[in-house]
N, C-alpha and C. Protein backbone atom coordinates (compact mmCIF):
# COMPACT_ATOMS: atom_id res chain seq x y z
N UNK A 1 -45.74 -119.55 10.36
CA UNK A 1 -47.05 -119.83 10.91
C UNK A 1 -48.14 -119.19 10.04
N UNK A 2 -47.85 -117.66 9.24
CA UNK A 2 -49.16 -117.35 8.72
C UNK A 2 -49.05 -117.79 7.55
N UNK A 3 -47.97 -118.69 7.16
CA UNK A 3 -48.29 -119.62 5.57
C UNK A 3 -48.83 -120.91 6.05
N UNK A 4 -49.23 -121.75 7.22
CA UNK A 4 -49.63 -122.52 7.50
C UNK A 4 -51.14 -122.15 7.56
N UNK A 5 -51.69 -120.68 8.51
CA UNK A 5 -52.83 -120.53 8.77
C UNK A 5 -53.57 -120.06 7.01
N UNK A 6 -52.46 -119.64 6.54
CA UNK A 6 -53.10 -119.66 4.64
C UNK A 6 -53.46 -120.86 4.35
N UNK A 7 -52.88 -121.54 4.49
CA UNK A 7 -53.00 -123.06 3.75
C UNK A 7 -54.43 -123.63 4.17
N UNK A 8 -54.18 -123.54 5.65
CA UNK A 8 -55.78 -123.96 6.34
C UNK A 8 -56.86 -123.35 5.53
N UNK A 9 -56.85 -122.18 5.81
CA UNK A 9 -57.70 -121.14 5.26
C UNK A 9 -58.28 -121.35 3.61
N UNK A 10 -56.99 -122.19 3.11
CA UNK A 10 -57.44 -122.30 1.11
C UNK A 10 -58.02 -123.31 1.36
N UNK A 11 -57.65 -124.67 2.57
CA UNK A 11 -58.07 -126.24 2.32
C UNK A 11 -60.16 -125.63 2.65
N UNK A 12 -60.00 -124.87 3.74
CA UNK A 12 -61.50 -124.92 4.35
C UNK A 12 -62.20 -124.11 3.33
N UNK A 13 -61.72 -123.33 2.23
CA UNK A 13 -62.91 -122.76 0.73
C UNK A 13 -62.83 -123.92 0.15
N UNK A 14 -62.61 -124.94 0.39
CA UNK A 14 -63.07 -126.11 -0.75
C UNK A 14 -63.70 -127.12 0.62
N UNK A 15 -63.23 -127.59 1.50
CA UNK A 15 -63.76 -128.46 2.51
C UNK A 15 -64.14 -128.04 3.56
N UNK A 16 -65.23 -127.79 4.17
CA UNK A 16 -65.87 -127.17 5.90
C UNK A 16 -65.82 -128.74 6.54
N UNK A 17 -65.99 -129.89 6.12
CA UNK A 17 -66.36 -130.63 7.13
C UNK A 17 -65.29 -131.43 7.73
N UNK A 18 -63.40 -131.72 6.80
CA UNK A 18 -63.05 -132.54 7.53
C UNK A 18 -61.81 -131.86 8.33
N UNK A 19 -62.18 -132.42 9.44
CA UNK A 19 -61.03 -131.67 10.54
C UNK A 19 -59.84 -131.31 10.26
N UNK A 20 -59.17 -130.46 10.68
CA UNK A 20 -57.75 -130.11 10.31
C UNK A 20 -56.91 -129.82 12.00
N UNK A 21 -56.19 -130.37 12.32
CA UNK A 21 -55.15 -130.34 13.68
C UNK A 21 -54.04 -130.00 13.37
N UNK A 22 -53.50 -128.88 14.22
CA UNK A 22 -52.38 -128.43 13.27
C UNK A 22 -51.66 -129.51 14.68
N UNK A 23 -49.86 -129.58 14.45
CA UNK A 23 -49.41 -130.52 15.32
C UNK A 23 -47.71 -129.92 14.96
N UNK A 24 -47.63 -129.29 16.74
CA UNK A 24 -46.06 -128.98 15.96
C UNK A 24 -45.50 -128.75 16.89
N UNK A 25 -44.17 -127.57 17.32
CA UNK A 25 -43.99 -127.39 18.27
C UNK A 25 -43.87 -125.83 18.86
N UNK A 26 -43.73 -125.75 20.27
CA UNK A 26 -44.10 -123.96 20.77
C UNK A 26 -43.64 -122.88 20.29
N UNK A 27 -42.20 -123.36 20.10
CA UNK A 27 -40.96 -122.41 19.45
C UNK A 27 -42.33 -121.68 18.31
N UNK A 28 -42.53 -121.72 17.25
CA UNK A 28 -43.38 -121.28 16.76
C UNK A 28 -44.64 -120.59 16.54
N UNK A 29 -45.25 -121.02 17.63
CA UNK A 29 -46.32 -120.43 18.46
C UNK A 29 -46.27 -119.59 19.53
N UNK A 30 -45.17 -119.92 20.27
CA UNK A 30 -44.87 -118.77 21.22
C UNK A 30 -44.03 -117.61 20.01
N UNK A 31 -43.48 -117.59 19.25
CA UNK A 31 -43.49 -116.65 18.32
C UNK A 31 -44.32 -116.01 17.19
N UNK A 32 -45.11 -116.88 16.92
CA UNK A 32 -46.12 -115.72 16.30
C UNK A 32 -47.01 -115.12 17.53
N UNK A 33 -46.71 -115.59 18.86
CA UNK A 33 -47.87 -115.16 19.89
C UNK A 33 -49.04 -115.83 20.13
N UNK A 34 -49.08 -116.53 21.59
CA UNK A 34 -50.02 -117.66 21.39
C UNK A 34 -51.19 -117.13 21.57
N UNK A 35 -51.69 -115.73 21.89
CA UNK A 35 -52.91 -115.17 21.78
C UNK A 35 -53.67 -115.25 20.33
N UNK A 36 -52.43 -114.36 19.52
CA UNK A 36 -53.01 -114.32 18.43
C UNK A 36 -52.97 -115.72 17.25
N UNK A 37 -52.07 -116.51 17.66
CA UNK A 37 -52.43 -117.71 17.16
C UNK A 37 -53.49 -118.20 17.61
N UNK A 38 -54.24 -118.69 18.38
CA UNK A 38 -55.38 -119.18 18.81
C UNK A 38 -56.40 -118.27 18.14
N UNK A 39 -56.34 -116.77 18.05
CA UNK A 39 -57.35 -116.14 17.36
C UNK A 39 -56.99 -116.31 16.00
N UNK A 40 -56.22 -116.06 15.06
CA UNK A 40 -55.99 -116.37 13.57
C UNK A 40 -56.29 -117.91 13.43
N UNK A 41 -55.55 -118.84 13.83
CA UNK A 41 -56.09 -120.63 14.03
C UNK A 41 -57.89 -120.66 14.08
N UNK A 42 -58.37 -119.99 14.89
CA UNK A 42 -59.90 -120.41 14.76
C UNK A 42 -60.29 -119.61 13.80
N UNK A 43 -59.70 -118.72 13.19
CA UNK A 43 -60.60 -117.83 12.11
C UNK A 43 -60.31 -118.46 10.97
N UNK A 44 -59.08 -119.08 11.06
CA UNK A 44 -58.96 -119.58 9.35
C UNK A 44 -59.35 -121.40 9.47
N UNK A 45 -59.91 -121.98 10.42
CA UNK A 45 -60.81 -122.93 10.35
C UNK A 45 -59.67 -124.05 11.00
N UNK A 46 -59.19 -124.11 12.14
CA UNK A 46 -58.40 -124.95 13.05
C UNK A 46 -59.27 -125.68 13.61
N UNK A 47 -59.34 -127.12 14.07
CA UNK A 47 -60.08 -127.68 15.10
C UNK A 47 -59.37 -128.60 15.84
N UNK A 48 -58.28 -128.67 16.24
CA UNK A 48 -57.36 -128.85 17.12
C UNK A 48 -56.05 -128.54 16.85
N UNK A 49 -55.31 -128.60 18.06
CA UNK A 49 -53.74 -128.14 18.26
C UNK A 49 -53.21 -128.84 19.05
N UNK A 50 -52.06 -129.78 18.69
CA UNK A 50 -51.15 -130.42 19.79
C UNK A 50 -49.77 -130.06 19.62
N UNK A 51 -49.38 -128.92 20.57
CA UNK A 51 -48.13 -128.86 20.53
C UNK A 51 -47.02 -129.69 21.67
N UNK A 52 -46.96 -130.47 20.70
CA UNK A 52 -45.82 -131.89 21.53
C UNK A 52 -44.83 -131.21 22.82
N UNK A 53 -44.54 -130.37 22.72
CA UNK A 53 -43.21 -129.58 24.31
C UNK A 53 -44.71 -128.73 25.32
N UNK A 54 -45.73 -128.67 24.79
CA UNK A 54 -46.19 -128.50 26.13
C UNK A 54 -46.70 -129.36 26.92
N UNK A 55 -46.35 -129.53 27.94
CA UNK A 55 -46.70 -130.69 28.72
C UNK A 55 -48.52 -129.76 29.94
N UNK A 56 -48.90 -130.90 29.94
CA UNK A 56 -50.51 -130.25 30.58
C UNK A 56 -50.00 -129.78 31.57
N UNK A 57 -48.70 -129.92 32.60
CA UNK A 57 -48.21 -129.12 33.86
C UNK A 57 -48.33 -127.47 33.67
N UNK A 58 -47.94 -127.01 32.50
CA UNK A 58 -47.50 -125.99 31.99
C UNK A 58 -47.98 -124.99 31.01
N UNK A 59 -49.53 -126.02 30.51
CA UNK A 59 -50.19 -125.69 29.13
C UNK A 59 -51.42 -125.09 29.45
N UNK A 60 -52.08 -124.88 30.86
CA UNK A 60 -53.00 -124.60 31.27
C UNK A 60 -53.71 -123.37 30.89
N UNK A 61 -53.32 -122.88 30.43
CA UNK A 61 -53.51 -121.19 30.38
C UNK A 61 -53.62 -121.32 28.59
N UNK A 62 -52.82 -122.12 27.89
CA UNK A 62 -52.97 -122.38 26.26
C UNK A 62 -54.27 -122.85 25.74
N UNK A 63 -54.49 -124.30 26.92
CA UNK A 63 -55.62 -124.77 26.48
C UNK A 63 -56.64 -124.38 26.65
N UNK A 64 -56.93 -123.41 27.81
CA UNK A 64 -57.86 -122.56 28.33
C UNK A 64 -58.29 -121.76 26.86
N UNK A 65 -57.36 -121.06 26.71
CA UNK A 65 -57.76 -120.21 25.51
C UNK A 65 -58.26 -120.88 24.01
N UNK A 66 -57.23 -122.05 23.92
CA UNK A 66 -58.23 -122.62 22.43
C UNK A 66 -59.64 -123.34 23.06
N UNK A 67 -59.35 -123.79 23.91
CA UNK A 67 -60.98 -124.24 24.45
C UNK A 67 -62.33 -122.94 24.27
N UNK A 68 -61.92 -121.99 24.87
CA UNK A 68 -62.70 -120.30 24.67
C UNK A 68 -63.11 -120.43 23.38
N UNK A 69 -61.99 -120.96 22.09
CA UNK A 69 -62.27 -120.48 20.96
C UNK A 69 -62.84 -121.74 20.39
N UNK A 70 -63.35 -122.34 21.12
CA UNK A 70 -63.64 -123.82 20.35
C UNK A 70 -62.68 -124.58 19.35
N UNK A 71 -61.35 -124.23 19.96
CA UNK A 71 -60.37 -125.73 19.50
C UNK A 71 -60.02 -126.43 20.59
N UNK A 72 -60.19 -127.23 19.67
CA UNK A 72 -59.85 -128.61 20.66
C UNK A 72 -57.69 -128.29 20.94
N UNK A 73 -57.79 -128.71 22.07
CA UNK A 73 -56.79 -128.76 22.80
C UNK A 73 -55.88 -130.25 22.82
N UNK A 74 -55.19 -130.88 22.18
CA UNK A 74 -54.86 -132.25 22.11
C UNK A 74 -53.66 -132.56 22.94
N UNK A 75 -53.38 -133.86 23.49
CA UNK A 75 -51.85 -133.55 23.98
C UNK A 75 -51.69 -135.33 24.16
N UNK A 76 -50.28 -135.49 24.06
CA UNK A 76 -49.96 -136.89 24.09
C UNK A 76 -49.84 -137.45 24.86
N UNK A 77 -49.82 -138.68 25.15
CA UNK A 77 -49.51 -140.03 25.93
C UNK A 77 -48.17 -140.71 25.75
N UNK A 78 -47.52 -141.11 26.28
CA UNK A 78 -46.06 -141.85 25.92
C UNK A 78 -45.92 -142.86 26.52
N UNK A 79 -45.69 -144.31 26.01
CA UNK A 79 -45.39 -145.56 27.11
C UNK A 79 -45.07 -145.07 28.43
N UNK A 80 -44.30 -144.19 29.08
CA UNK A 80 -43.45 -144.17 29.72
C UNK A 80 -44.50 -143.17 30.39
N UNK A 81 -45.59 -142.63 30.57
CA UNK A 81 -46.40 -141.55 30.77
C UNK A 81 -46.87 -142.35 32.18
N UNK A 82 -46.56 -141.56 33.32
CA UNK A 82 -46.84 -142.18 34.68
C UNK A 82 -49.27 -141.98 35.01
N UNK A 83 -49.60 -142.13 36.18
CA UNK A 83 -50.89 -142.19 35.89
C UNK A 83 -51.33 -141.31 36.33
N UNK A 84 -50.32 -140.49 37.31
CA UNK A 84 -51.06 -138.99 37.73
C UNK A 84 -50.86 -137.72 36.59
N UNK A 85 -50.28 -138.18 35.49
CA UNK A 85 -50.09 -137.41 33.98
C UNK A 85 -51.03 -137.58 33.24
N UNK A 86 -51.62 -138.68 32.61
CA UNK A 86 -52.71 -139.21 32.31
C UNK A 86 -53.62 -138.06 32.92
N UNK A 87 -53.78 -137.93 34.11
CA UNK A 87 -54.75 -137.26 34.91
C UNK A 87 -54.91 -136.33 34.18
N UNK A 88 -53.36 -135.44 34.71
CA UNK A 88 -53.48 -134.01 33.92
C UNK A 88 -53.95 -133.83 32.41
N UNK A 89 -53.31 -134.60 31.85
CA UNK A 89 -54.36 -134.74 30.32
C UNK A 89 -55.43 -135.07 30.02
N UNK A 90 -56.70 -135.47 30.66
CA UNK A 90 -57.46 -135.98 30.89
C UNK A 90 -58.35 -134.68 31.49
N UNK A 91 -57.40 -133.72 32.40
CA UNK A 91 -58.69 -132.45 33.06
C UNK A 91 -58.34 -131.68 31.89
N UNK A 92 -57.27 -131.63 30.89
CA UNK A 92 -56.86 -130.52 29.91
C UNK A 92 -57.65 -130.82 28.08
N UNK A 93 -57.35 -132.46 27.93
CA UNK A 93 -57.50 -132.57 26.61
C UNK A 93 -59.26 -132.25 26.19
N UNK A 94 -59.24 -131.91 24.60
CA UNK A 94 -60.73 -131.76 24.21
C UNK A 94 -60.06 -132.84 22.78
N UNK A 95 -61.45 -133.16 21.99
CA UNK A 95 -61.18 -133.64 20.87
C UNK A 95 -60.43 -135.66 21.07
N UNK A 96 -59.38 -135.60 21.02
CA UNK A 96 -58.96 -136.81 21.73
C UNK A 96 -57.55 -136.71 22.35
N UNK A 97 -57.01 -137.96 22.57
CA UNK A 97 -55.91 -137.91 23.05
C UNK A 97 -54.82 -138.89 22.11
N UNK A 98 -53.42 -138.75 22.16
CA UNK A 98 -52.71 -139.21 20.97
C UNK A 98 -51.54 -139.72 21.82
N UNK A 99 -51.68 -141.45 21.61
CA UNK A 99 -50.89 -142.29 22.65
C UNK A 99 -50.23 -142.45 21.43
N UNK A 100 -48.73 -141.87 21.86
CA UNK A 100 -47.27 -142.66 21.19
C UNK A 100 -47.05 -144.00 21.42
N UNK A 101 -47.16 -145.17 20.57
CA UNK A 101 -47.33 -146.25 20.67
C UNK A 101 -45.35 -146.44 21.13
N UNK A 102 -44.52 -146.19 20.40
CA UNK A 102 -43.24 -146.35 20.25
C UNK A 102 -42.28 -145.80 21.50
N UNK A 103 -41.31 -146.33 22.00
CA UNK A 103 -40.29 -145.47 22.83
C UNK A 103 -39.43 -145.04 22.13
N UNK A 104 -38.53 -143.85 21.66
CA UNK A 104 -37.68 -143.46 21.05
C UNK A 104 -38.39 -142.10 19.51
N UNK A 105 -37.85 -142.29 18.33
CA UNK A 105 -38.25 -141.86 17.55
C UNK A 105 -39.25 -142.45 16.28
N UNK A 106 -40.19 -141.05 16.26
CA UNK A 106 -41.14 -141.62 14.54
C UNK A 106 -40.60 -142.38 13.98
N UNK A 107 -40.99 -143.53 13.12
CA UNK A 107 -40.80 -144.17 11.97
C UNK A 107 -39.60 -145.28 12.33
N UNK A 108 -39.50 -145.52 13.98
CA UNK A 108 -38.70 -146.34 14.30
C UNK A 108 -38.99 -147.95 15.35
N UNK A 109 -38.84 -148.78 15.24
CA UNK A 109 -39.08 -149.75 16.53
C UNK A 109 -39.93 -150.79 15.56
N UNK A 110 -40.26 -151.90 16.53
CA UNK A 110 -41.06 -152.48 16.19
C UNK A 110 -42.37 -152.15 17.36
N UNK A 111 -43.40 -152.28 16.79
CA UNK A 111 -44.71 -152.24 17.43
C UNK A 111 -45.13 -153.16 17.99
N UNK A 112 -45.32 -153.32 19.67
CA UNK A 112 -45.67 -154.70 20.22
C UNK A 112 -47.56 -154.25 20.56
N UNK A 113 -48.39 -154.74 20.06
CA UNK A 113 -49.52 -154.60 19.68
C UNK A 113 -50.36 -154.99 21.03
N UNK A 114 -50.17 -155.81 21.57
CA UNK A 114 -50.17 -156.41 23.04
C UNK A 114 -50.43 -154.91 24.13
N UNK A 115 -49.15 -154.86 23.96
CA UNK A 115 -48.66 -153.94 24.81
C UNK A 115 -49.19 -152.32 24.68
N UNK A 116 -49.57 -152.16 23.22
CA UNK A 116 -50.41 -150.65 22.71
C UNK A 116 -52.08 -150.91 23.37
N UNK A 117 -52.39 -152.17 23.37
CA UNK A 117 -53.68 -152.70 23.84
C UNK A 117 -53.58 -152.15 25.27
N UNK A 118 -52.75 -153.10 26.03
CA UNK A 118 -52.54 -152.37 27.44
C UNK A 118 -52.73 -150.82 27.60
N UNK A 119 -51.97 -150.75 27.25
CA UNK A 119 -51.88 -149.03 27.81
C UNK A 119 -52.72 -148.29 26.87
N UNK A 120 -53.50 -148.63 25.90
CA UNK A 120 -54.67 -147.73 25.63
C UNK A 120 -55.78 -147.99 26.85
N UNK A 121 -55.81 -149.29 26.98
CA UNK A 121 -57.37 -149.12 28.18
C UNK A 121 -56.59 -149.43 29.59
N UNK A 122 -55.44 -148.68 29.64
CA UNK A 122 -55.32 -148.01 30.97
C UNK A 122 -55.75 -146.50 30.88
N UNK A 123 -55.38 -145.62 29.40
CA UNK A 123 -55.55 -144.50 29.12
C UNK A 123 -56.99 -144.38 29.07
N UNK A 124 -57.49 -145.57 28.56
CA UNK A 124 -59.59 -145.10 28.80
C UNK A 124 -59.86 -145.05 30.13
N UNK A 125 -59.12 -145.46 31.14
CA UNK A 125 -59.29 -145.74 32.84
C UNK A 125 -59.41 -143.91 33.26
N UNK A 126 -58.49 -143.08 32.90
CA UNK A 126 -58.28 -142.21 32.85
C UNK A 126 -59.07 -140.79 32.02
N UNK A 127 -59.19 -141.06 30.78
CA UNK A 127 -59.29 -139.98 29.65
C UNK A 127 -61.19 -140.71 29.23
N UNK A 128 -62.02 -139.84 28.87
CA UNK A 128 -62.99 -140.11 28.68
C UNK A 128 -63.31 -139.70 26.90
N UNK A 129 -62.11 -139.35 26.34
CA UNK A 129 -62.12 -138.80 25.27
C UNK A 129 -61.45 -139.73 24.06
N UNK A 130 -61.74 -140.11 23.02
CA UNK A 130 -61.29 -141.21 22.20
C UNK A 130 -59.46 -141.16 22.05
N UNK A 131 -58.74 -142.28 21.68
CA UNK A 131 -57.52 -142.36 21.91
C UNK A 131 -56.87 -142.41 20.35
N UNK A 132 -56.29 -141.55 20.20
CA UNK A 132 -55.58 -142.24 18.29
C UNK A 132 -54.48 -142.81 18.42
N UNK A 133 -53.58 -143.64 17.96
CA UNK A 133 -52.38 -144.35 18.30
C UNK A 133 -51.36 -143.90 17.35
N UNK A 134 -50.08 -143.54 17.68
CA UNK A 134 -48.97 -143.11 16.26
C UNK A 134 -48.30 -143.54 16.52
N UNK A 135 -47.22 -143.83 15.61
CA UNK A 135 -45.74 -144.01 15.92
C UNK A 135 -45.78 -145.85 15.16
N UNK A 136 -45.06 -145.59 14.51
CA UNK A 136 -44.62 -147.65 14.09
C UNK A 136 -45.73 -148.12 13.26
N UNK A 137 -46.20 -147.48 12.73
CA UNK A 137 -47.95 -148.41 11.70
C UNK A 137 -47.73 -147.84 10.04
N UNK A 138 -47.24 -149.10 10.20
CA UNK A 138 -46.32 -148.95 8.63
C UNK A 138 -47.00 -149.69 7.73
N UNK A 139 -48.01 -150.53 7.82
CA UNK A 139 -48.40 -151.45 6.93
C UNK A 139 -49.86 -151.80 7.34
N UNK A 140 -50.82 -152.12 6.07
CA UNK A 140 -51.71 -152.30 6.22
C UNK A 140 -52.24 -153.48 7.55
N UNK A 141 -51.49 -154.35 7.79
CA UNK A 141 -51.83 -155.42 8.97
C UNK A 141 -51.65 -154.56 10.38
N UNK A 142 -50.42 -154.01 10.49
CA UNK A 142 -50.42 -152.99 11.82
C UNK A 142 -51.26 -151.97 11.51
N UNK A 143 -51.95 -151.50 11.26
CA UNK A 143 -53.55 -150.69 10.93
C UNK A 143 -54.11 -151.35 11.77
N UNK A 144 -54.54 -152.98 11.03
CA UNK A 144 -55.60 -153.69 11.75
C UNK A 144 -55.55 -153.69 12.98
N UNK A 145 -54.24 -154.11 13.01
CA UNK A 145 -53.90 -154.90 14.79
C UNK A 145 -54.07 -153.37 15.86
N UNK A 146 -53.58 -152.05 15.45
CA UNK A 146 -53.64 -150.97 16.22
C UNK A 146 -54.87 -150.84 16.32
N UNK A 147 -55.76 -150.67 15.07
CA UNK A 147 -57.64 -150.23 14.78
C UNK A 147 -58.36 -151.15 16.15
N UNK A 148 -57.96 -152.25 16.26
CA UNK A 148 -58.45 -153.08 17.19
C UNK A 148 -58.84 -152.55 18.37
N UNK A 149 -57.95 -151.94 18.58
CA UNK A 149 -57.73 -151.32 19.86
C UNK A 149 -57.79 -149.60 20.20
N UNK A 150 -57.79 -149.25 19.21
CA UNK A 150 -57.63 -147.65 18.99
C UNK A 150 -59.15 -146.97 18.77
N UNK A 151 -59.34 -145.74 19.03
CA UNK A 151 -60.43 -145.16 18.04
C UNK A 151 -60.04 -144.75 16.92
N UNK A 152 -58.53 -144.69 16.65
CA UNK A 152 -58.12 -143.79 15.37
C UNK A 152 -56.55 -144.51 15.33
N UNK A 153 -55.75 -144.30 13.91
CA UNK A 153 -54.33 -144.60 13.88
C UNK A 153 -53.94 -142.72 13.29
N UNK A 154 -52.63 -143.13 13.47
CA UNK A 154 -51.98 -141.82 13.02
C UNK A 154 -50.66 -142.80 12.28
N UNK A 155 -51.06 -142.32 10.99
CA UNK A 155 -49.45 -142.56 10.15
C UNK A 155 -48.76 -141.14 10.09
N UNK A 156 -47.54 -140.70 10.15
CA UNK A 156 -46.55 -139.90 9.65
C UNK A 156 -45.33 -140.13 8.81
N UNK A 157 -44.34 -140.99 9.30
CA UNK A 157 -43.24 -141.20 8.66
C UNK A 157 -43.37 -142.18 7.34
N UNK A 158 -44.41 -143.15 7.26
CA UNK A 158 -44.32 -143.89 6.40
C UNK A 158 -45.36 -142.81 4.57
N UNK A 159 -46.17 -142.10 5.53
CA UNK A 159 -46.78 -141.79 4.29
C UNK A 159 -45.50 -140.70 3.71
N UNK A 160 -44.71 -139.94 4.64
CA UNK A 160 -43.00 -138.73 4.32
C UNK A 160 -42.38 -140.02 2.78
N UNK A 161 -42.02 -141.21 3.69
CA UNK A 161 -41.93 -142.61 2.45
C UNK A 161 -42.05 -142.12 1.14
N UNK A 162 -43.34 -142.34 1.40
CA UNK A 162 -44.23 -142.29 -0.30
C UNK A 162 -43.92 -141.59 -1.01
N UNK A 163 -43.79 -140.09 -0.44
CA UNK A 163 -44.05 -139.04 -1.08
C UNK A 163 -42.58 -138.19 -1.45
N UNK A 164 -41.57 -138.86 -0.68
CA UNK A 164 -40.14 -138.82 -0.95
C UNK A 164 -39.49 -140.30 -2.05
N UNK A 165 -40.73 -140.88 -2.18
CA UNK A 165 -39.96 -141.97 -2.87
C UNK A 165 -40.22 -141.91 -4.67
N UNK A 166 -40.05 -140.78 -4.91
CA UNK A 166 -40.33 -140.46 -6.65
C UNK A 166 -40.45 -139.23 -6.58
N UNK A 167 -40.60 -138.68 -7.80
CA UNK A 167 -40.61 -137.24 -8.69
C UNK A 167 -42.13 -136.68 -7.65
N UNK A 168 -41.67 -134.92 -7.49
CA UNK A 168 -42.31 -134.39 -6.68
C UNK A 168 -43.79 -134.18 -7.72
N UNK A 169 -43.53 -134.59 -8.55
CA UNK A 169 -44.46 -134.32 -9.11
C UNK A 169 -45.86 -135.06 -9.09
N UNK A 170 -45.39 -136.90 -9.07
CA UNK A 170 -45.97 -137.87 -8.44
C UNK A 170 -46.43 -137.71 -6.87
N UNK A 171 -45.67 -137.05 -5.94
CA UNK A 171 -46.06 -137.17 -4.82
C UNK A 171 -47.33 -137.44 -4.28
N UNK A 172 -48.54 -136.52 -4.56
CA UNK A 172 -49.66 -136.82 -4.03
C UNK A 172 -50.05 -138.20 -4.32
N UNK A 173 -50.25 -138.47 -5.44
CA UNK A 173 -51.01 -139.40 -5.96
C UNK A 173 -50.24 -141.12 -5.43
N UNK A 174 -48.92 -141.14 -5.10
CA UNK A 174 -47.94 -141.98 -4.56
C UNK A 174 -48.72 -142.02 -3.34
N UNK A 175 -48.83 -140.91 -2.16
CA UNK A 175 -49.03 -140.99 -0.90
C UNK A 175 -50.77 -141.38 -0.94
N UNK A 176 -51.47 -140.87 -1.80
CA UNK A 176 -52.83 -141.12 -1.61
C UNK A 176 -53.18 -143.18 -2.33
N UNK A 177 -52.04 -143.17 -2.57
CA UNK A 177 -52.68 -144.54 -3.54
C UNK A 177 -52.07 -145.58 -2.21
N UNK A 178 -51.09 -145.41 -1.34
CA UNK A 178 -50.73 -145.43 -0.62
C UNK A 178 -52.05 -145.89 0.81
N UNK A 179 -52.30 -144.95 1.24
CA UNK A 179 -53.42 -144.50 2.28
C UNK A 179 -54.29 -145.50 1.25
N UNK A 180 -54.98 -145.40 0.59
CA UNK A 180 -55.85 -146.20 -0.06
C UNK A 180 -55.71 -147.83 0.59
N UNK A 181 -54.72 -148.17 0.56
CA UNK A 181 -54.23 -149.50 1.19
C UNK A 181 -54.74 -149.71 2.40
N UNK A 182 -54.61 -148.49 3.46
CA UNK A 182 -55.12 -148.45 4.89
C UNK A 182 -56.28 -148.49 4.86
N UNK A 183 -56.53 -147.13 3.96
CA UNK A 183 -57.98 -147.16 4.16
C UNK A 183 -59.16 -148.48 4.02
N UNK A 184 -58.20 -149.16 3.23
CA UNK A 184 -59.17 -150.48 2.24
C UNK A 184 -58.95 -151.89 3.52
N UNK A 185 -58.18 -151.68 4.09
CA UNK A 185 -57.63 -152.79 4.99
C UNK A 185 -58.77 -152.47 6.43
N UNK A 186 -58.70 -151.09 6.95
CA UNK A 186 -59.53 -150.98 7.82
C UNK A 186 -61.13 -151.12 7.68
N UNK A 187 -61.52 -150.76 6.31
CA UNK A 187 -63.09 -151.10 5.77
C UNK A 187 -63.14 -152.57 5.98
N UNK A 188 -62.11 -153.44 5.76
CA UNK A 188 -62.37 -154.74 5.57
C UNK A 188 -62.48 -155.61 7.30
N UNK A 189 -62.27 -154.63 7.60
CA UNK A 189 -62.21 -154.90 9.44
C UNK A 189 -63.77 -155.16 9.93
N UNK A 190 -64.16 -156.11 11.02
CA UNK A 190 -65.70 -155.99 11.01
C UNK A 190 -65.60 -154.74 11.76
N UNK A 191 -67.19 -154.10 11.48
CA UNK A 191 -67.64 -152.68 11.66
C UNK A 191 -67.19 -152.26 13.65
N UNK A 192 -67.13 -152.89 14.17
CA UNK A 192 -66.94 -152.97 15.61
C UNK A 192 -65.51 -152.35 15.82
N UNK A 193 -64.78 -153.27 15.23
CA UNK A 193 -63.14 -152.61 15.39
C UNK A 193 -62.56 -151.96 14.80
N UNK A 194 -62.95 -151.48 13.40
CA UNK A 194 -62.56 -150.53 12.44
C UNK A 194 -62.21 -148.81 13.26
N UNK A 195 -60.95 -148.39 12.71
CA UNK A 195 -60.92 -147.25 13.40
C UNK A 195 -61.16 -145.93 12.41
C-alpha cells in the first residue's frame, strides 16, 4: 500500500487535475489500517476509493471517514444488485457509482447493451450521482453502445491485453495507442451521448 500511495504521490508532482481512484480490495487496507490509509490516501492526492468486498451494509464507518477527508467513497452495482441495495449505495456513494455490466468475471461474457441500458436508469431511479459501466467493453463500438447510456466506461482487462501483448518495454505506448481508439470513437459520438 505505501508503494501505491508513492506512486500517487509522484503521478500528482506532475498532474493536480486528473483524478486518481485507487480500486482494490480490504485485505490491504484493513492492513495498512483503514484510519491511516484514508489519512496517507488524501495526503498523497487520492480522490476516490472503491474497495469491491465492502459492501455499503458494512462500509459505513469507512465511508464516513474518506468522506471527512474529502474522498470520494465509490462502491458497485451488479446485475444481480436487488433495489433496497441500490438504496444503501446511493445514502453511502460520493463521486459516482460503478455498475458491473457483466455476471461472472472481468474480461468475460458477451455484453447485452439493452439490458446495461435497463439497469443503468433503474440505478439513476435510485443514485443521484453519475454511473460508469465496466466489465465486457472491449472494442471501440461497445464504447459507443455503453457511452450511450453511461456517464463514463471503465476498461480493465482489455487494456492488461495490450500491455501483455509485446516487450515490456513497448507496453505503454501499445496500451495508450490502444485507448486512443476509444478515445477517438467516443469524440466521434454526437456531443449528447459521448461519455
Amino acid at each position: 500500500m505505501a508503494q501505491v500511495l508513492d506512486i500517487v504521490r509522484a503521478f500528482r508532482r506532475a498532474d493536480v487535475k486528473t483524478p486518481i481512484v485507487l480500486m482494490g480490495y480490504a485485505n490491504p487496507v484493513e492492513r495498512y489500517g483503514s484510519a491511516r490509509f484514508v489519512t496517507d490516501a488524501r495526503e498523497a492526492g487520492v480522490d476516490g476509493v472503491l474497495v469491491v468486498d465492502y459492501p455499503p451494509e458494512e462500509a459505513g464507518d469507512f465511508a464516513k471517514q474518506l468522506d471527512d477527508r474529502g474522498i470520494a467513497p465509490i462502491f458497485l452495482v451488479a446485475p444481480t444488485t436487488p433495489e433496497p441495495r441500490i438504496d444503501a449505495v446511493a445514502a453511502l456513494a460520493r463521486g459516482y457509482v460503478y455498475y458491473v455490466s457483466l455476471k461472472g468475471v472481468t474480461g468475460a461474457g458477451h455484453l447485452d447493451t439493452a439490458e446495461v441500458a435497463r439497469k443503468v436508469a433503474e440505478i439513476r431511479r435510485h443514485v443521484k450521482l453519475p454511473v460508469g459501466v465496466g466489465f465486457g467493453i472491449r472494442d471501440a463500438a461497445t464504447a459507443q453502445a455503453i457511452a450511450a447510456h453511461a456517464d463514463a466506461i471503465v476498461i480493465g482487462s482489455r487494456i492488461i491485453q495490450e500491455i501483455e501483448g509485446g516487450p515490456a518495454s513497448g507496453a505503454a505506448e501499445r496500451a495508450g495507442a490502444w485507448i486512443a481508439t476509444i478515445r477517438s470513437a467516443l469524440d466521434d459520438m454526437p456531443a449528447k451521448q459521448a461519455a
